[in-house]
N, C-alpha and C. Protein backbone atom coordinates (compact mmCIF):
# COMPACT_ATOMS: atom_id res chain seq x y z
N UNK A 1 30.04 -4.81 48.27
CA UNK A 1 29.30 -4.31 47.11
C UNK A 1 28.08 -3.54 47.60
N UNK A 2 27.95 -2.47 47.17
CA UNK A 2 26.89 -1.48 47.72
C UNK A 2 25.72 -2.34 47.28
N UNK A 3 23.82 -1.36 47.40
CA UNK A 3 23.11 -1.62 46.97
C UNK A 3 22.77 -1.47 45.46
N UNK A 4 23.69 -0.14 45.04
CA UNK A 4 23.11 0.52 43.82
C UNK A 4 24.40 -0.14 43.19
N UNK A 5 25.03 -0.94 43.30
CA UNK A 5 26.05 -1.83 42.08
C UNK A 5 25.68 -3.17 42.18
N UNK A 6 24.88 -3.68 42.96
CA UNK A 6 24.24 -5.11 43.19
C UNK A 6 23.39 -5.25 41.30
N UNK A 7 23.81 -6.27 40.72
CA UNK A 7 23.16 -7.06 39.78
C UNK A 7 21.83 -7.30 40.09
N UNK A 8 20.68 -7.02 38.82
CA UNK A 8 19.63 -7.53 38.76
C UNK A 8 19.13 -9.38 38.96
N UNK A 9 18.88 -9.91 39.61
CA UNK A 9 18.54 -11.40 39.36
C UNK A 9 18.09 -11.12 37.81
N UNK A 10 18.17 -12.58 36.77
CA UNK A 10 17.93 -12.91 35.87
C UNK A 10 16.44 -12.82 35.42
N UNK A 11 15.68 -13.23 36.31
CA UNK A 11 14.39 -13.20 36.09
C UNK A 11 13.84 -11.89 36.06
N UNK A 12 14.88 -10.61 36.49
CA UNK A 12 14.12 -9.27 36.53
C UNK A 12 14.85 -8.46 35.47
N UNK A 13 14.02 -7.90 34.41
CA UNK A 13 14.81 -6.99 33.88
C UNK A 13 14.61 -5.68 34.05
N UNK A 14 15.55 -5.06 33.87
CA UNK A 14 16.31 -3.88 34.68
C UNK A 14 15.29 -2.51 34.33
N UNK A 15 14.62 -1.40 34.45
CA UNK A 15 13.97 -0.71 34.74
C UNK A 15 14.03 -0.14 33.19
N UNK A 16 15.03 0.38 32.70
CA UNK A 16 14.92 0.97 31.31
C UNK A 16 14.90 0.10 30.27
N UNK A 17 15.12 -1.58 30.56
CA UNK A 17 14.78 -2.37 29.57
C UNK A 17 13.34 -2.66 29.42
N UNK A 18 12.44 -2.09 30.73
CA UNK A 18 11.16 -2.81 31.25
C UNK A 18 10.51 -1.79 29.74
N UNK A 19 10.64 -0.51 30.51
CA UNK A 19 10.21 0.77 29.90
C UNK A 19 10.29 0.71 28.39
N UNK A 20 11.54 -0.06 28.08
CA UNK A 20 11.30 -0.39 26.11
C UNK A 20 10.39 -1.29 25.82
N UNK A 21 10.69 -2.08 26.57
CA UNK A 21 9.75 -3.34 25.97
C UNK A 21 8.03 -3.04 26.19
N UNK A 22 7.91 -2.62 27.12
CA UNK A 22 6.60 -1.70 27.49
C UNK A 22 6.21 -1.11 26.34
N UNK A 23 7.18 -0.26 25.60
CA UNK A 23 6.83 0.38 24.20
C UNK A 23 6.74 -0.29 23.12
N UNK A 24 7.06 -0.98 23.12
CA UNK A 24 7.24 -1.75 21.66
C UNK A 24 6.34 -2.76 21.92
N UNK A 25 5.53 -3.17 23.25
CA UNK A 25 4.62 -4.15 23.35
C UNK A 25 3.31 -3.42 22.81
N UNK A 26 3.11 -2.31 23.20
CA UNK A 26 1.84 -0.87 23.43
C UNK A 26 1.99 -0.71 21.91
N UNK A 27 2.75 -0.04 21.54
CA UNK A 27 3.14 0.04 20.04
C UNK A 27 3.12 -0.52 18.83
N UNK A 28 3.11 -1.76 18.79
CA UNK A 28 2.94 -3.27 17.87
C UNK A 28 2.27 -4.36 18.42
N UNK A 29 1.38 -3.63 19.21
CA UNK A 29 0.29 -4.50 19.71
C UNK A 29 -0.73 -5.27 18.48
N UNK A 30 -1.50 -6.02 19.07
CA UNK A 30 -1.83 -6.71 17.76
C UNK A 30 -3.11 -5.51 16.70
N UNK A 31 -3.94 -5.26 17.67
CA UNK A 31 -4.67 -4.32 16.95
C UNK A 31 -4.65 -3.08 16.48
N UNK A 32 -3.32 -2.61 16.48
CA UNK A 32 -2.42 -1.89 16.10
C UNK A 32 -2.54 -1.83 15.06
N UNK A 33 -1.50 -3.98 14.82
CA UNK A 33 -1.19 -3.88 13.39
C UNK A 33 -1.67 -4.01 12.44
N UNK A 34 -2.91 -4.78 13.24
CA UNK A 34 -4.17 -5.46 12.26
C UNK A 34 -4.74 -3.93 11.47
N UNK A 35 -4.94 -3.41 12.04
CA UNK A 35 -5.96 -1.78 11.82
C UNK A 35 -4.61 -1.20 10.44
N UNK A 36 -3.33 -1.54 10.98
CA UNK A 36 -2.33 -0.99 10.15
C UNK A 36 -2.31 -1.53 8.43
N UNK A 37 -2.21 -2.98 8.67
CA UNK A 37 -1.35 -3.58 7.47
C UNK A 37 -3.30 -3.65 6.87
N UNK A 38 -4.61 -3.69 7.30
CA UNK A 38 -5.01 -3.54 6.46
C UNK A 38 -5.70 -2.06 5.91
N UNK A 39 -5.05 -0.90 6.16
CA UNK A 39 -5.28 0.40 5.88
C UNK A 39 -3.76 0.04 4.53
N UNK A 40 -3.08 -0.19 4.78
CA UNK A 40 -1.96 -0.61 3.91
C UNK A 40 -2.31 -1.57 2.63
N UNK A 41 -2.48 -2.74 3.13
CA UNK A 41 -3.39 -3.36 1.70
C UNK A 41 -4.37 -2.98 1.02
N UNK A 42 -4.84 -2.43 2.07
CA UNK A 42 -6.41 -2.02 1.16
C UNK A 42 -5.93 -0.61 -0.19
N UNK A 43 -5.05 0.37 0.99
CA UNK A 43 -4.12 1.42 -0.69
C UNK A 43 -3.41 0.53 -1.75
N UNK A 44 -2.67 -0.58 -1.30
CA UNK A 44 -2.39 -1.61 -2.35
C UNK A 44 -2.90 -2.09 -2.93
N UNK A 45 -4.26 -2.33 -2.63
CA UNK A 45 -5.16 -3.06 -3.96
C UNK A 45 -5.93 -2.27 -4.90
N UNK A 46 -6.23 -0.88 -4.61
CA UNK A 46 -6.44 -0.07 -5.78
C UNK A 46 -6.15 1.29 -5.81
N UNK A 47 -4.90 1.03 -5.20
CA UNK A 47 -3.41 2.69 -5.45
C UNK A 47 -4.56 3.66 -5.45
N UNK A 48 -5.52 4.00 -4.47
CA UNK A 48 -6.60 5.18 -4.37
C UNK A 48 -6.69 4.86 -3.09
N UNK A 49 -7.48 5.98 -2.48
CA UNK A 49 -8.58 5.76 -1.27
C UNK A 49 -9.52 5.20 -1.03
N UNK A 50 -9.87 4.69 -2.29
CA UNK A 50 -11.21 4.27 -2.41
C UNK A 50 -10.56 2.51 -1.42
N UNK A 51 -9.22 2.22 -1.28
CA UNK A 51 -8.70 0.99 -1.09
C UNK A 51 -8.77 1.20 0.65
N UNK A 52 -8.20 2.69 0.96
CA UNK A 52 -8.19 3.00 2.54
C UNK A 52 -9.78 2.82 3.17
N UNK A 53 -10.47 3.19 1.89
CA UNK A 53 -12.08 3.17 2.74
C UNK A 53 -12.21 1.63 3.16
N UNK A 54 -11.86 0.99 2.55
CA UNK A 54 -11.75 -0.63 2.18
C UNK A 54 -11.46 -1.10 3.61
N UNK A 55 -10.27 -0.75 3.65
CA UNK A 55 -8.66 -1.01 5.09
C UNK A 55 -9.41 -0.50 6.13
N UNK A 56 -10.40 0.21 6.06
CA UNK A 56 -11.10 1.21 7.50
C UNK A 56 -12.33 0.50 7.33
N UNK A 57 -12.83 -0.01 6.85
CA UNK A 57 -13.87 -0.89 7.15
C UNK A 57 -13.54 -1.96 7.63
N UNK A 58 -12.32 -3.04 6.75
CA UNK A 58 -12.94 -4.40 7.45
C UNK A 58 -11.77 -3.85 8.88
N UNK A 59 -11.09 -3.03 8.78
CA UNK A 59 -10.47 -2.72 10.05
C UNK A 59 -11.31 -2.44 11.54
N UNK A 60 -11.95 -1.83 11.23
CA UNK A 60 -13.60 -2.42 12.07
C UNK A 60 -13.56 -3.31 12.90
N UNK A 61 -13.68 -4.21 12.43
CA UNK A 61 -14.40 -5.44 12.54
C UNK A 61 -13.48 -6.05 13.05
N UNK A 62 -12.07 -6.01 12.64
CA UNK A 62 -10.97 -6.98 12.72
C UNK A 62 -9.99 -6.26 13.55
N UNK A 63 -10.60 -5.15 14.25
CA UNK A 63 -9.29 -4.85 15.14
C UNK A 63 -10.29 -3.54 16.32
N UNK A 64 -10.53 -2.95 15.67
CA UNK A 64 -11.08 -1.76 16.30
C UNK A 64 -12.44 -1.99 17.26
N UNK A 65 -13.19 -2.87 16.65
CA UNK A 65 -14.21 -3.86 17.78
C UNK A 65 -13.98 -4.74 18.65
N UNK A 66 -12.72 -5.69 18.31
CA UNK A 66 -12.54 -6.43 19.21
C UNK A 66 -12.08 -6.06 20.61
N UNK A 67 -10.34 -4.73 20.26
CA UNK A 67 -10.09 -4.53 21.07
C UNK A 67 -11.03 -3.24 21.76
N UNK A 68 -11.72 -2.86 21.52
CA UNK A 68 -12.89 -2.18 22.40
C UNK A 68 -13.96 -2.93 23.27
N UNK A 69 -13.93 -3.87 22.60
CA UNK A 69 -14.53 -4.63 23.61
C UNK A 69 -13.80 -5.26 25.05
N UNK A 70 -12.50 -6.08 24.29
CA UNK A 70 -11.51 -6.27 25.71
C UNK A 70 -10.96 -5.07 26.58
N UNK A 71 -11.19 -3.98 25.68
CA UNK A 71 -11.19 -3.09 26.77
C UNK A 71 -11.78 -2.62 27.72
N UNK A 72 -13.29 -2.56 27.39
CA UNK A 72 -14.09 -2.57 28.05
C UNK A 72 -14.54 -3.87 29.36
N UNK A 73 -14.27 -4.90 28.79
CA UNK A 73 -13.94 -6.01 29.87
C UNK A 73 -13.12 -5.97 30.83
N UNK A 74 -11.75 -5.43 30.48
CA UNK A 74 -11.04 -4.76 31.60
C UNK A 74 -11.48 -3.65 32.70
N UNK A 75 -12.30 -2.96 31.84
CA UNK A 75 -12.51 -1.69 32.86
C UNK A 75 -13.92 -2.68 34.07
N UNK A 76 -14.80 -3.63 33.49
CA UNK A 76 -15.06 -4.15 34.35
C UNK A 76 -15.05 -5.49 34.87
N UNK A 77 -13.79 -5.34 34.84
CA UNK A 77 -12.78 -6.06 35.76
C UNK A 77 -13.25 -8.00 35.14
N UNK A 78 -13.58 -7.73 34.17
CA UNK A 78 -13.45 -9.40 33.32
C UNK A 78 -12.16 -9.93 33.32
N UNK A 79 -11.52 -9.27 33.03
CA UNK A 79 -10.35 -9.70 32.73
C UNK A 79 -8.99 -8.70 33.33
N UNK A 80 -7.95 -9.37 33.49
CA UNK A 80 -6.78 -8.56 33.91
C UNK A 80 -6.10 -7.64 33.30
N UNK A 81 -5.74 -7.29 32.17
CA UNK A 81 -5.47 -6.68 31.08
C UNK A 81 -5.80 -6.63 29.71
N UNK A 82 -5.59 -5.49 29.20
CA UNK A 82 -5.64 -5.92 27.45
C UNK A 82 -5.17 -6.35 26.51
N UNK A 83 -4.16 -6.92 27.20
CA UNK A 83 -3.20 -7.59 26.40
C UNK A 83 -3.47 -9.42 26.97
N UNK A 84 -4.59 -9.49 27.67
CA UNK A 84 -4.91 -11.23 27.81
C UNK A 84 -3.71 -11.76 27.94
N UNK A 85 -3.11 -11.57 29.69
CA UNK A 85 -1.93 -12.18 29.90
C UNK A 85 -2.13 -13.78 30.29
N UNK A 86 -3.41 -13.73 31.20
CA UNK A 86 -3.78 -14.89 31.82
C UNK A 86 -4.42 -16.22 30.85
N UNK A 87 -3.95 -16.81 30.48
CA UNK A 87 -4.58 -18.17 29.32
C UNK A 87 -5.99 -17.91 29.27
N UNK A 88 -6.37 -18.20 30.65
CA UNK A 88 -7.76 -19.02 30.77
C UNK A 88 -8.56 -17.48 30.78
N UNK A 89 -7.96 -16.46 30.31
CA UNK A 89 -9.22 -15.40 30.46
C UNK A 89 -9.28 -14.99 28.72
N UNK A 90 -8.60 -15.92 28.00
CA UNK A 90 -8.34 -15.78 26.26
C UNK A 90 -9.70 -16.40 25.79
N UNK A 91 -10.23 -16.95 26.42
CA UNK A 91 -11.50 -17.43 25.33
C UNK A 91 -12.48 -16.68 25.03
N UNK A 92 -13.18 -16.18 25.82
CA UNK A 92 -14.49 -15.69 25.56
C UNK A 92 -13.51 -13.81 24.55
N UNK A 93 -12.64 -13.57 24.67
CA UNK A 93 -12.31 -12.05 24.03
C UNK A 93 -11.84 -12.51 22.64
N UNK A 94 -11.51 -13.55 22.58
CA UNK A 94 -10.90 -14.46 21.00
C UNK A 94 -12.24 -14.89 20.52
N UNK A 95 -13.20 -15.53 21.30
CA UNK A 95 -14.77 -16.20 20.43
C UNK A 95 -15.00 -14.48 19.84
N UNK A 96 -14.94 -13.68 20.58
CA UNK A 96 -15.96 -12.24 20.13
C UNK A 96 -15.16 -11.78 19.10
N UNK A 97 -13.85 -12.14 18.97
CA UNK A 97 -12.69 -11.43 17.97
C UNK A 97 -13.32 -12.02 16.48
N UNK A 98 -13.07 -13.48 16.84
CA UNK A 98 -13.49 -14.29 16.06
C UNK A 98 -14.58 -13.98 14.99
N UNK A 99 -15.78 -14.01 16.04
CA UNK A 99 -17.05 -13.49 15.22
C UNK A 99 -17.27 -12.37 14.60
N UNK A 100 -16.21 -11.02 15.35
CA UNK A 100 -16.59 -9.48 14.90
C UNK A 100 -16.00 -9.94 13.28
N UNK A 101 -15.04 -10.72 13.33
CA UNK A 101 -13.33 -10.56 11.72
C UNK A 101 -14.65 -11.55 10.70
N UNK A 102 -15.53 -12.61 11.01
CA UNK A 102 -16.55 -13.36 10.16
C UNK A 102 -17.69 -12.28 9.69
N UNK A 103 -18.40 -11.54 10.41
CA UNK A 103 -19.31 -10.58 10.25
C UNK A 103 -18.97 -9.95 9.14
N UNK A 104 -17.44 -9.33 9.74
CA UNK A 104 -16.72 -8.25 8.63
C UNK A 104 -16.47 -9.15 7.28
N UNK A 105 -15.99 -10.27 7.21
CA UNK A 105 -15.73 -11.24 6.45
C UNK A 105 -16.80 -11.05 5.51
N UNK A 106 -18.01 -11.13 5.94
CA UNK A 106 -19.35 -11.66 5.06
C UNK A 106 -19.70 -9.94 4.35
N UNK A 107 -19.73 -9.21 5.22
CA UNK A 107 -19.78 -7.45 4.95
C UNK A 107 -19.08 -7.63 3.71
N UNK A 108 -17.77 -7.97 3.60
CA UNK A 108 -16.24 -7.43 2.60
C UNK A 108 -16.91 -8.28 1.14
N UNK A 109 -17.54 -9.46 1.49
CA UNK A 109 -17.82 -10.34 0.22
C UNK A 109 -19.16 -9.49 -0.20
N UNK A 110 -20.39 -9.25 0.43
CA UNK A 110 -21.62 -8.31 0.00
C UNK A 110 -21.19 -7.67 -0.89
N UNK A 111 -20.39 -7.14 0.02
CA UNK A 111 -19.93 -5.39 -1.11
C UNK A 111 -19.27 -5.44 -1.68
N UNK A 112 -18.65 -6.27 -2.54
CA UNK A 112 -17.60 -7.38 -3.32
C UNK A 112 -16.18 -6.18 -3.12
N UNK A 113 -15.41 -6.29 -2.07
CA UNK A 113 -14.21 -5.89 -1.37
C UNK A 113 -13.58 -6.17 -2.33
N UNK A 114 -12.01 -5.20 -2.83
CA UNK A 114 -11.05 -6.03 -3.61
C UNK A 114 -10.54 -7.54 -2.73
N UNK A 115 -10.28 -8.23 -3.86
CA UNK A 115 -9.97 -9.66 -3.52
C UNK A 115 -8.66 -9.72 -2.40
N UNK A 116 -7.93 -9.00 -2.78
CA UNK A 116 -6.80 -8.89 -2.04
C UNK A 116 -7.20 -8.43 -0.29
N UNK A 117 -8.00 -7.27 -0.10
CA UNK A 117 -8.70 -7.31 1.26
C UNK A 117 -8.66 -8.67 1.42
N UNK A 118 -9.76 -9.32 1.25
CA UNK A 118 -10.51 -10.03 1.89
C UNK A 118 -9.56 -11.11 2.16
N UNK A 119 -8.70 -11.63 1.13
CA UNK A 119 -7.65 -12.70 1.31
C UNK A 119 -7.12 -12.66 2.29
N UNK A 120 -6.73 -11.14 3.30
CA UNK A 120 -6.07 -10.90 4.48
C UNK A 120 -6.95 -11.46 5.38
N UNK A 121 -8.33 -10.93 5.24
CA UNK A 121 -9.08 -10.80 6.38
C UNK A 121 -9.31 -12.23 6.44
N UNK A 122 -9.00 -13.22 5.53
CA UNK A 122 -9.54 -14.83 5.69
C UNK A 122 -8.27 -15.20 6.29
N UNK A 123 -6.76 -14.87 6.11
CA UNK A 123 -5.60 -15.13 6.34
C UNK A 123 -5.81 -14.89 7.78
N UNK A 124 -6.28 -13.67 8.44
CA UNK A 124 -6.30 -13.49 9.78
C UNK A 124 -6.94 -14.68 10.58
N UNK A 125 -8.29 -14.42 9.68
CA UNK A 125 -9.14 -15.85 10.51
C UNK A 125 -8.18 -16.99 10.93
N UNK A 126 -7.84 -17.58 9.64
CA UNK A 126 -6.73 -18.34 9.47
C UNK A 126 -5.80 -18.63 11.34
N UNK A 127 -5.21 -17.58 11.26
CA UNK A 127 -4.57 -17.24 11.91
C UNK A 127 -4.89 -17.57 13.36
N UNK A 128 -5.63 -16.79 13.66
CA UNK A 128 -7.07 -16.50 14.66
C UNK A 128 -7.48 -18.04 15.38
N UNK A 129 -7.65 -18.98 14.63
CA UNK A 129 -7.84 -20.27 14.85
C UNK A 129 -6.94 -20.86 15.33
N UNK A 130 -5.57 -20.98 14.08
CA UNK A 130 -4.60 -21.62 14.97
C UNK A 130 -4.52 -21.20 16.66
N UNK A 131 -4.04 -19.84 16.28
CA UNK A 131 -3.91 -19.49 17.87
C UNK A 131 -4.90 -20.13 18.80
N UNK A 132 -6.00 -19.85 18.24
CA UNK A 132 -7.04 -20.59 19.97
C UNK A 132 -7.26 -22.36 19.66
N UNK A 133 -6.81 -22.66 18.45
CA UNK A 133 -6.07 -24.41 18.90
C UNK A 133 -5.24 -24.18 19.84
N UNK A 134 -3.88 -23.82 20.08
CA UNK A 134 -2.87 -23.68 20.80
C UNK A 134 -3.46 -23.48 22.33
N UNK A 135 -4.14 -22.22 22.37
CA UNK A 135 -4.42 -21.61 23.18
C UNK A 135 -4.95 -22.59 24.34
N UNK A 136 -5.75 -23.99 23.83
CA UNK A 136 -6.07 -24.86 24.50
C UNK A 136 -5.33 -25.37 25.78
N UNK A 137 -4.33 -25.58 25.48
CA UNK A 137 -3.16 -26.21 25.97
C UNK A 137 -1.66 -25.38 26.68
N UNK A 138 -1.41 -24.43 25.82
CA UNK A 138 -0.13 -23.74 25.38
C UNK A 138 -0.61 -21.95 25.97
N UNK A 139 0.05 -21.32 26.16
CA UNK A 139 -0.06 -19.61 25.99
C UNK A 139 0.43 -19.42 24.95
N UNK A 140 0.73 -19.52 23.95
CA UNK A 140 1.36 -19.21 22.94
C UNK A 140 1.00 -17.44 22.27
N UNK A 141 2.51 -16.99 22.00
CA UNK A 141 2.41 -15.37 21.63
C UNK A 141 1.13 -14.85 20.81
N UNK A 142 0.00 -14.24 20.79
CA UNK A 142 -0.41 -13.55 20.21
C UNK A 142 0.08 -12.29 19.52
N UNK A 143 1.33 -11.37 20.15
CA UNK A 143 1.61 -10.42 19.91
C UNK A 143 3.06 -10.99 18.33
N UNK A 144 3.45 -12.07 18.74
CA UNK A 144 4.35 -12.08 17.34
C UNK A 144 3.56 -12.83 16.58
N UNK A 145 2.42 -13.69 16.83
CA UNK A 145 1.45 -14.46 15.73
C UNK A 145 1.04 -13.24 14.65
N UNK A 146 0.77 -12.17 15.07
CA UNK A 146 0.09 -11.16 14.66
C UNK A 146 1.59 -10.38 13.80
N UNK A 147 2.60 -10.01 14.59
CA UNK A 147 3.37 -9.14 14.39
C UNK A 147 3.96 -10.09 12.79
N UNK A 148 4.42 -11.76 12.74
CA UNK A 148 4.70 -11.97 11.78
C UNK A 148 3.81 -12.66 10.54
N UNK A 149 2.77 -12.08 11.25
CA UNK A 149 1.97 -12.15 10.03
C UNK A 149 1.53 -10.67 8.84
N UNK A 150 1.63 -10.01 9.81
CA UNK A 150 2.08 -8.71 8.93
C UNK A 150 2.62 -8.87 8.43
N UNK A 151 4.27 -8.95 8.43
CA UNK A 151 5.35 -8.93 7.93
C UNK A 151 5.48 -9.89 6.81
N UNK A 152 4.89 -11.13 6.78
CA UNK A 152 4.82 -12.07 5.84
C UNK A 152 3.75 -10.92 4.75
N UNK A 153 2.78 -10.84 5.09
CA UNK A 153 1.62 -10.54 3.87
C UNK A 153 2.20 -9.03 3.42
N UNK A 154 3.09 -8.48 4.13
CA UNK A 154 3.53 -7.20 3.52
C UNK A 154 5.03 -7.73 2.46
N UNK A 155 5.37 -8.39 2.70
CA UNK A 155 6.37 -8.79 2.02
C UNK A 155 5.74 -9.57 0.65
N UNK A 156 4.40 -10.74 0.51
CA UNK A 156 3.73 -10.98 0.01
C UNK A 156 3.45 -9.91 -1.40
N UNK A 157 2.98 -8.78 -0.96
CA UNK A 157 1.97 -7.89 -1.43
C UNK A 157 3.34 -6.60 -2.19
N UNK A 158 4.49 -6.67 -1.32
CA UNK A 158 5.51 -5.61 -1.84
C UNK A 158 6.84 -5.85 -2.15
N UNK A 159 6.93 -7.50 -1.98
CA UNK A 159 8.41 -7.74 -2.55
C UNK A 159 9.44 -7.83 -1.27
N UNK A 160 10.64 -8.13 -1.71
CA UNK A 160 11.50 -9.03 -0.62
C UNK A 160 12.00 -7.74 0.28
N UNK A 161 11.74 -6.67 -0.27
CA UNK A 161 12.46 -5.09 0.51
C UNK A 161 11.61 -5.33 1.85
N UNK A 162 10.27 -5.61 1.88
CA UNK A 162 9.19 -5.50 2.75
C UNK A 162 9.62 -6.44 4.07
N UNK A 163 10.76 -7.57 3.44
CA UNK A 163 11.01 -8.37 4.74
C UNK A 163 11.75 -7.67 5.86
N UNK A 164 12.05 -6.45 5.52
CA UNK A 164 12.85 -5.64 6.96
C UNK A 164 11.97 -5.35 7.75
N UNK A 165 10.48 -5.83 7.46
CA UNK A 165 9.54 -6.23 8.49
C UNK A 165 9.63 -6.68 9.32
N UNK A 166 10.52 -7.64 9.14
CA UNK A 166 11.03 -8.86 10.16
C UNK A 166 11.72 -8.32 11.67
N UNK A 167 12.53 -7.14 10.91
CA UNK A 167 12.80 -7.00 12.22
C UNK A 167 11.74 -6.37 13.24
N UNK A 168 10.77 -6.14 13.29
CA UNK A 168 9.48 -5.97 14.02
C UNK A 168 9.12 -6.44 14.86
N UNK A 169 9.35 -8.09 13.75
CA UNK A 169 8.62 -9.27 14.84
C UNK A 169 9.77 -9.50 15.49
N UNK A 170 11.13 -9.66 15.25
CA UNK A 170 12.16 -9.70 16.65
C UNK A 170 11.79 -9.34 18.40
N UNK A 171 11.78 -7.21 17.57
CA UNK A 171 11.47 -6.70 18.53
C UNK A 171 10.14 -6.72 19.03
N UNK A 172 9.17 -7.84 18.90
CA UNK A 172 7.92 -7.96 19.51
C UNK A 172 8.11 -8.88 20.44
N UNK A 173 8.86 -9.53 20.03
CA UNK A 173 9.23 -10.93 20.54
C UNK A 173 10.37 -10.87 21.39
N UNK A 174 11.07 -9.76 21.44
CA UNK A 174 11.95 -9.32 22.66
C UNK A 174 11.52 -8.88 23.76
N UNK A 175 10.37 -7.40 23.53
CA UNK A 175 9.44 -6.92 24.13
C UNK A 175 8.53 -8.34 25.39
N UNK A 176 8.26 -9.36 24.90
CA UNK A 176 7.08 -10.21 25.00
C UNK A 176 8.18 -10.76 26.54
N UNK A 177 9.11 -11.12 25.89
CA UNK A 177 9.92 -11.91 26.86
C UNK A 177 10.54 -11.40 27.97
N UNK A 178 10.98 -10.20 27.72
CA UNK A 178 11.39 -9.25 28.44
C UNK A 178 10.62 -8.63 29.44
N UNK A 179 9.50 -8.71 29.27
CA UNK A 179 8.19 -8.23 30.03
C UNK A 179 7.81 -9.67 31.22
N UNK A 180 8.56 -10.99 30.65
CA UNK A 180 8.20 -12.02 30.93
C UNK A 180 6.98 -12.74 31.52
N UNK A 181 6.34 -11.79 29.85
CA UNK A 181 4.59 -12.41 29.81
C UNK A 181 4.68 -13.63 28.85
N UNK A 182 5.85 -13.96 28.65
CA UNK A 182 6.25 -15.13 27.39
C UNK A 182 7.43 -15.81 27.91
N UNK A 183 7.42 -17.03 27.36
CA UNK A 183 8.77 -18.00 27.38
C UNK A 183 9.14 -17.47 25.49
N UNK A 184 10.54 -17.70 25.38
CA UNK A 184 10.98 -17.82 24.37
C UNK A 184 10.16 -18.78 23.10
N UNK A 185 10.07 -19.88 23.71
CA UNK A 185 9.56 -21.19 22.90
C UNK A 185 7.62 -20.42 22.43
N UNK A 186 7.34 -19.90 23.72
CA UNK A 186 5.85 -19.51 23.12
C UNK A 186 5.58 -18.27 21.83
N UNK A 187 6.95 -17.23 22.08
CA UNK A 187 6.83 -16.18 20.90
C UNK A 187 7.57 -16.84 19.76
N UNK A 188 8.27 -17.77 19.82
CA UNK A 188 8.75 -18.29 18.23
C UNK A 188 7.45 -19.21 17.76
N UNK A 189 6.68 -19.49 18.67
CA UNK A 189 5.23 -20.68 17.88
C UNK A 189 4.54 -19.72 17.50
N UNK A 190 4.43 -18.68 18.47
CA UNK A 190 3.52 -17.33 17.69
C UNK A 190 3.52 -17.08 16.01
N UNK A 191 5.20 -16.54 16.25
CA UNK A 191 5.44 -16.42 14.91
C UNK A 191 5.56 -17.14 13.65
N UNK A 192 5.57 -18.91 14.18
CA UNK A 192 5.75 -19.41 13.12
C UNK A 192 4.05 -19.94 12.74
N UNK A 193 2.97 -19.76 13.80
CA UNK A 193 2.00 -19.52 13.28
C UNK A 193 1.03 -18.86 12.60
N UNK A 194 1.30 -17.58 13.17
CA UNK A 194 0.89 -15.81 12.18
C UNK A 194 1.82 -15.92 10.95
N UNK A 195 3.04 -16.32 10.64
CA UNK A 195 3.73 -16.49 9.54
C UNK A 195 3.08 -17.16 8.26
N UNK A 196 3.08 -18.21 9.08
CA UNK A 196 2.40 -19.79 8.25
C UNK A 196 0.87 -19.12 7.76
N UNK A 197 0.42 -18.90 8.29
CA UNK A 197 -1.38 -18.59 8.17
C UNK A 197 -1.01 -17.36 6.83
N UNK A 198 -0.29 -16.63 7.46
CA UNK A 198 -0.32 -15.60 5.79
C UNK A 198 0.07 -16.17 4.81
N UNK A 199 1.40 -16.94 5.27
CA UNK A 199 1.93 -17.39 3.92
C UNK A 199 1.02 -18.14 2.80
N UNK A 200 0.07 -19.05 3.60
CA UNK A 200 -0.56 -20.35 2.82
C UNK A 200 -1.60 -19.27 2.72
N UNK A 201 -2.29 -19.15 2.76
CA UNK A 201 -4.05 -18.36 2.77
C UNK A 201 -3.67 -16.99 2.15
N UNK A 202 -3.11 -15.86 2.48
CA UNK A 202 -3.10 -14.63 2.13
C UNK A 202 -2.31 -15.01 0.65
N UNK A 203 -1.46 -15.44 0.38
CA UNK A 203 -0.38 -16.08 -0.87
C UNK A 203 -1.50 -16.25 -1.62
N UNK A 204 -2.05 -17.71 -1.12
CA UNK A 204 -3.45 -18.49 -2.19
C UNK A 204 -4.04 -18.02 -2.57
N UNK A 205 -4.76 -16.64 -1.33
CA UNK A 205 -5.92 -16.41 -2.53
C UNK A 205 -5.98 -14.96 -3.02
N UNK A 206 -4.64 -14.28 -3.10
CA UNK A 206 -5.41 -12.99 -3.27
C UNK A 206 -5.03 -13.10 -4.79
C-alpha cells in the first residue's frame, strides 16, 4: 500500500474535513451568533429599526466587547486562542463576558429596552453561568451552548419553522469534534445547556 492510499488514523481528520469544520467553527462562533440572533430579536420586537438599534446595542456588550477583549488577550499572548481551547485559561475572559452582558443588562432596563431584548440578554446570562458552573470541573462546548441557544429562542420568538435551526447546532457540534477541541459528551452538555437556559428564562419572561 503506497503512502498516498494509507488511511488516516482515527484520531486525525483528513485535511478537507479539517478545512470545513474550521468554517463552520469561525462562522457560528459564539459571538457571531450572539451579535446575530440579537440584531434578529431586537427587528422582532418592534418590526422597525428602531428594534435593530436595540439588537446593536445590547449586542455591544454581549458579544462585540467581550470577544474584543479575548482577542486582544490573545494578541498578548494571555491566552492561546479565541476560541478558549484550554479550560483553565476560561475564567478570567468568561468573568469579563459576564460583567460586559450585566452592564448591558442594567443599560437595556434604564432605557426601558423592549421586554423581549432584555429576556434574551437575561437568558444569555442564564446561560453564561451554567457554562462556568461546568466549566469548573468539565470543558464543556461553549460553541453549541451558544449555537443551541439561538436556535431554541429563535424558534421561541418565530414558531416551529425556526427549528431548522437545529440543524446549525449539529453542524457546530460536528465542527467542535472534528477539530477535536471537544469530546462528543462535552458538545451535547453544551447544547443541552444553551438549550435549557433559553427555553426556561427567554420563554418566561419575554
Amino acid at each position: 500500500m503506497t503512502a498516498s492510499s494509507t488511511s488516516l488514523p482515527p484520531t486525525v481528520a483528513a485535511p478537507g474535513e479539517r478545512r470545513s469544520a474550521r468554517l463552520v467553527t469561525e462562522l457560528l462562533a459564539p459571538a457571531n451568533l450572539v451579535v446575530g440572533v440579537l440584531l434578529v430579536i431586537g427587528w422582532h420586537s418592534t418590526s422597525s429599526l428602531r428594534g435593530v438599534g436595540w439588537g446593536l446595542l445590547s449586542g455591544a456588550f454581549c458579544g462585540g466587547l467581550p470577544i474584543a477583549y479575548i482577542v486582544y488577550g490573545v494578541r498578548r499572548g494571555r491566552w492561546t486562542d479565541k476560541h478558549l481551547k484550554v479550560r483553565s485559561q476560561r475564567w478570567v475572559p468568561l468573568s469579563v463576558t459576564l460583567g460586559s452582558v450585566l452592564v448591558g443588562t442594567g443599560l437595556l432596563a434604564a432605557l426601558d429596552a423592549p421586554r423581549e431584548v432584555v429576556a434574551l440578554v437575561v437568558a444569555m446570562i442564564a446561560g453564561l453561568l451554567l457554562t462556568m458552573a461546568v466549566t469548573v470541573w468539565w470543558k464543556v462546548s461553549v460553541h453549541t451552548a451558544v449555537a443551541s441557544g439561538t436556535a431554541v429562542v429563535l424558534t421561541v420568538a418565530y414558531g416551529w419553522w425556526a427549528a431548522l435551526c437545529f440543524v446549525g447546532v449539529a453542524a457546530v457540534g460536528w465542527s467542535r469534534v472534528s477539530l477535536r477541541d471537544h469530546t462528543a459528551a462535552q458538545v451535547v452538555a453544551g447544547a443541552v445547556l444553551g438549550g435549557t437556559a433559553a427555553a426556561v428564562v427567554f420563554a418566561g419572561l419575554r
